[in-house]
C-alpha atoms as a PDB file:
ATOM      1  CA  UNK A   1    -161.702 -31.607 -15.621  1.00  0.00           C
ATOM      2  CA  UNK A   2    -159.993 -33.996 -13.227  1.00  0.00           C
ATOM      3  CA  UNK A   3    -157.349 -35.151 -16.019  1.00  0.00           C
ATOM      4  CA  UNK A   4    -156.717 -31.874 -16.971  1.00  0.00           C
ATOM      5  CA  UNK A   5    -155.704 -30.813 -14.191  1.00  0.00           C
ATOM      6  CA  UNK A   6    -152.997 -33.787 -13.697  1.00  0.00           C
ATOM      7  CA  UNK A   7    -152.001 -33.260 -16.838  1.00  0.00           C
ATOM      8  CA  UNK A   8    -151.031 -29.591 -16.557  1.00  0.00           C
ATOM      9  CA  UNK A   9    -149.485 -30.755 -13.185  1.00  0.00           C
ATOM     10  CA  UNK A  10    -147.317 -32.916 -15.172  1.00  0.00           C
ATOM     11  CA  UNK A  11    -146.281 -30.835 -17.468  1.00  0.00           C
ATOM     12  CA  UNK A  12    -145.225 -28.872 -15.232  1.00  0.00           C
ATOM     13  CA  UNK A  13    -143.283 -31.336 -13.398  1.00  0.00           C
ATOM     14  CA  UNK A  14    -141.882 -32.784 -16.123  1.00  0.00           C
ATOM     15  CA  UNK A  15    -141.204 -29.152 -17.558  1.00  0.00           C
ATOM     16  CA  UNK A  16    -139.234 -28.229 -14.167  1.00  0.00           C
ATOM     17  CA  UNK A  17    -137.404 -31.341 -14.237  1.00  0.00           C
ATOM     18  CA  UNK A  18    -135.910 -30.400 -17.756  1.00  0.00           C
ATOM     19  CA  UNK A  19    -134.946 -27.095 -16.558  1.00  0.00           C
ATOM     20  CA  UNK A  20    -133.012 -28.359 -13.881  1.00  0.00           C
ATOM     21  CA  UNK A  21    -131.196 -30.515 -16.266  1.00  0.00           C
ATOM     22  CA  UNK A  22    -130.582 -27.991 -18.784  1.00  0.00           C
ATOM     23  CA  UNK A  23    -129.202 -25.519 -15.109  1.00  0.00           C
ATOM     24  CA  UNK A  24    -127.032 -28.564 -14.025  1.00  0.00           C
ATOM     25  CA  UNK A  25    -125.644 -29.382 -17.411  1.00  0.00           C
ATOM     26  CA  UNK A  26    -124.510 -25.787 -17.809  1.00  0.00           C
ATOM     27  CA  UNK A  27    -123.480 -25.230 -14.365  1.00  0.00           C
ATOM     28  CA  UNK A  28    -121.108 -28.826 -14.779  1.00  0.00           C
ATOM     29  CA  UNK A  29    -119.868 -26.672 -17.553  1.00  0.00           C
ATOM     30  CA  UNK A  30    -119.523 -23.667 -16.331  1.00  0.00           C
ATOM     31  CA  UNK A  31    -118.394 -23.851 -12.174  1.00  0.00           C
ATOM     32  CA  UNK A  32    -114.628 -23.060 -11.677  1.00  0.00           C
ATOM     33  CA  UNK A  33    -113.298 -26.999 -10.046  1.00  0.00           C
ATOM     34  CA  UNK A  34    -114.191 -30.033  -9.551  1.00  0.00           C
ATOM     35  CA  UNK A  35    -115.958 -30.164  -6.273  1.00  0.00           C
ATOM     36  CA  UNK A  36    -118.278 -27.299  -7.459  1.00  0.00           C
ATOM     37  CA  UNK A  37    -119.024 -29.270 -10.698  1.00  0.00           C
ATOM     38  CA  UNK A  38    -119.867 -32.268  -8.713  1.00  0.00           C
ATOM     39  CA  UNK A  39    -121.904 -30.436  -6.616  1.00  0.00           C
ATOM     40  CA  UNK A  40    -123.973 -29.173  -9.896  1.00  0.00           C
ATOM     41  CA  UNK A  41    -124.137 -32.806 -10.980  1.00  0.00           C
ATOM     42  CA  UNK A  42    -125.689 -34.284  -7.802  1.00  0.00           C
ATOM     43  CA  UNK A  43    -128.235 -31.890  -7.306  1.00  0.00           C
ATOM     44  CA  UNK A  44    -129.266 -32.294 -10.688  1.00  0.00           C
ATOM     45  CA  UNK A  45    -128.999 -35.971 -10.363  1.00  0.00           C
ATOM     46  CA  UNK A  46    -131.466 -35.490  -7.095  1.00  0.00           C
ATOM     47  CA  UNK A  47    -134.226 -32.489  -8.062  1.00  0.00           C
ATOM     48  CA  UNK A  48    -134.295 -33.374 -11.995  1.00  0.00           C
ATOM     49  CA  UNK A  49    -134.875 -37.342 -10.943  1.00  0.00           C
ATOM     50  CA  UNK A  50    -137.771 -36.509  -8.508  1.00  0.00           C
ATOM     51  CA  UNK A  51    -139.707 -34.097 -11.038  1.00  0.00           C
ATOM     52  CA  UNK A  52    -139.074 -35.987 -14.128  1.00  0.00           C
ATOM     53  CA  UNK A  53    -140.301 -39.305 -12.796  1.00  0.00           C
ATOM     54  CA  UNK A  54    -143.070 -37.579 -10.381  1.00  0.00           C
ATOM     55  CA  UNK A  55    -144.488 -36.037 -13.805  1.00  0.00           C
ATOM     56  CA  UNK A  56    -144.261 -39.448 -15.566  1.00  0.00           C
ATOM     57  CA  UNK A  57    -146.136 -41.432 -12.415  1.00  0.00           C
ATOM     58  CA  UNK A  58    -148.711 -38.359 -12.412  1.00  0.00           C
ATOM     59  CA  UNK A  59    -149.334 -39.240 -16.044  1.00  0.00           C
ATOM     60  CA  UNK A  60    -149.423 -43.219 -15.331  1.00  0.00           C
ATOM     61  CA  UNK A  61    -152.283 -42.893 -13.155  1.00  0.00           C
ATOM     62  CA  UNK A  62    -152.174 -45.980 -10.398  1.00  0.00           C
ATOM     63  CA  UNK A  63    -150.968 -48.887 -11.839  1.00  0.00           C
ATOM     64  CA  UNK A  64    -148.120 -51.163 -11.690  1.00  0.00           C
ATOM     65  CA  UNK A  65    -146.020 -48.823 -13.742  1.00  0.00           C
ATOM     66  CA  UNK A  66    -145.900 -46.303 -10.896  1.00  0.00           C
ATOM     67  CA  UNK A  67    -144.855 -48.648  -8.885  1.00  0.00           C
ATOM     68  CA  UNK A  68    -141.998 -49.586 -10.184  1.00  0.00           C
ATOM     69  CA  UNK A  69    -141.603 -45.892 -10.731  1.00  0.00           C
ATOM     70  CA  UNK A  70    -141.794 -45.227  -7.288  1.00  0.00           C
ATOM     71  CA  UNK A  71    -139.037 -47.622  -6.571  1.00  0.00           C
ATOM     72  CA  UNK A  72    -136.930 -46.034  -9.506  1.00  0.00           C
ATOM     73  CA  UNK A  73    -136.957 -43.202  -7.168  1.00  0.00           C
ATOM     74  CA  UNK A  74    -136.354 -44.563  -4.080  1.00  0.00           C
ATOM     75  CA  UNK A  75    -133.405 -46.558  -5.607  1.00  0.00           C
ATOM     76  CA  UNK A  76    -131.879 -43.270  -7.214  1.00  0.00           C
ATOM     77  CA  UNK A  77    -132.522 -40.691  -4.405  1.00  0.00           C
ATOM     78  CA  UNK A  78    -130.851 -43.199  -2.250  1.00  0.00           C
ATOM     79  CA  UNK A  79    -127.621 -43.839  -4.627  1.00  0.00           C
ATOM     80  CA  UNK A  80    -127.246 -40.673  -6.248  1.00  0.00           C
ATOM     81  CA  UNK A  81    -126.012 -38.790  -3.152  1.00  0.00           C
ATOM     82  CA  UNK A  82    -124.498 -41.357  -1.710  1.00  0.00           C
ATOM     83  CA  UNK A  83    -122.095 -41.798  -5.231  1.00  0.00           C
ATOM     84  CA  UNK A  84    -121.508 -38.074  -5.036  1.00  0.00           C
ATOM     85  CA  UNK A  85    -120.548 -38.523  -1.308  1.00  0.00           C
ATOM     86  CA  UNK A  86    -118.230 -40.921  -2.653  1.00  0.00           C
ATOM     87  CA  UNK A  87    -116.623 -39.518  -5.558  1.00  0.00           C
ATOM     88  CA  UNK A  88    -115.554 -36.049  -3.267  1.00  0.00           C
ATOM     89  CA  UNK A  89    -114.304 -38.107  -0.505  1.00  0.00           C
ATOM     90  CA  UNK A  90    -112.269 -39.959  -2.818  1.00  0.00           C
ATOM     91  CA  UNK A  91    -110.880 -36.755  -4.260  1.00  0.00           C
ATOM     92  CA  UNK A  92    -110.224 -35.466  -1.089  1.00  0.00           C
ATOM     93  CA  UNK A  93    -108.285 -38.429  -0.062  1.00  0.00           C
ATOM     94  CA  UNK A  94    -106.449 -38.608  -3.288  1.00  0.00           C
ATOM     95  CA  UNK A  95    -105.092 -35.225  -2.018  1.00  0.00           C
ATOM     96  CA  UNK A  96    -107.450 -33.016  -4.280  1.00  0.00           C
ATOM     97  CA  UNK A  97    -107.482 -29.748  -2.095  1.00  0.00           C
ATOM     98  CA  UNK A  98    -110.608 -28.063  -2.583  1.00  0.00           C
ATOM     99  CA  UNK A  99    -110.382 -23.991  -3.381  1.00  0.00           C
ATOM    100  CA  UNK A 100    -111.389 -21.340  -0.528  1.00  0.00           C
ATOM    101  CA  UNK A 101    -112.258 -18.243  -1.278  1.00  0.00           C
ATOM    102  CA  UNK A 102    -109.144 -16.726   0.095  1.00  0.00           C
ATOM    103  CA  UNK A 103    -107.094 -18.788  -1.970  1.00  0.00           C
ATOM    104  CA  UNK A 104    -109.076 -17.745  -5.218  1.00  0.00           C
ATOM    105  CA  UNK A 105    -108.828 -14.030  -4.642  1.00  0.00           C
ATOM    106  CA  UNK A 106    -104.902 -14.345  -4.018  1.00  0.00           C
ATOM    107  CA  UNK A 107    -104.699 -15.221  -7.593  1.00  0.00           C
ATOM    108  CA  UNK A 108    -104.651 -12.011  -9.123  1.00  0.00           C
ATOM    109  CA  UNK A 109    -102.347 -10.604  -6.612  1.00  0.00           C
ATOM    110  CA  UNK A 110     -98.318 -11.030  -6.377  1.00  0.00           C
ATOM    111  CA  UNK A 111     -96.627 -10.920  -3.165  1.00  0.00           C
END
């Protein structure tokens, strides 16, 4: 009964984590600039990490392979933002304005 239950736990996880690939794919895709796209990207890179490999060390079980799982994650949840930090900051200082909401509405309008 025990393993079924962590197994529908991790497919649930591991389920969730797909989605949020599939949402941050399209939303990369989809979103209007570049700041916006990056933002899609890192949160993906975060959430989608965290349930994918929490479903694949629920399905491990304890052993050396979660492990080293577990410092996977660390590793990425640690780096991930941290390169997304880096990559709008360097856009910003590259003189890569980002859009307000003012300055999007103005576009359909002529002075």
């Amino acid at each position: 009964m025990m393993e079924q239950v962590i197994d529908v736990l991790s497919w649930i996880l591991l389920t969730s984590g797909g989605i949020f690939v599939l949402i941050g794919g399209v939303g990369a895709l989809r979103l209007p600039n570049f700041y916006t796209r990056t933002h899609a990207a890192s949160v993906t890179d975060t959430m989608a990490t965290f349930l994918v490999l929490g479903g694949i060390m629920l399905q491990a079980g304890l052993s050396i392979a979660t492990i080293k799982l577990v410092a996977i994650l660390v590793f990425l949840l640690l780096t991930g933002p941290t390169a997304s930090y880096a990559l709008a900051n360097a856009a910003l200082l590259s003189g890569m304005k980002p859009e307000t909401e003012a300055k999007s509405s103005d576009k359909g309008h002529t002075k």
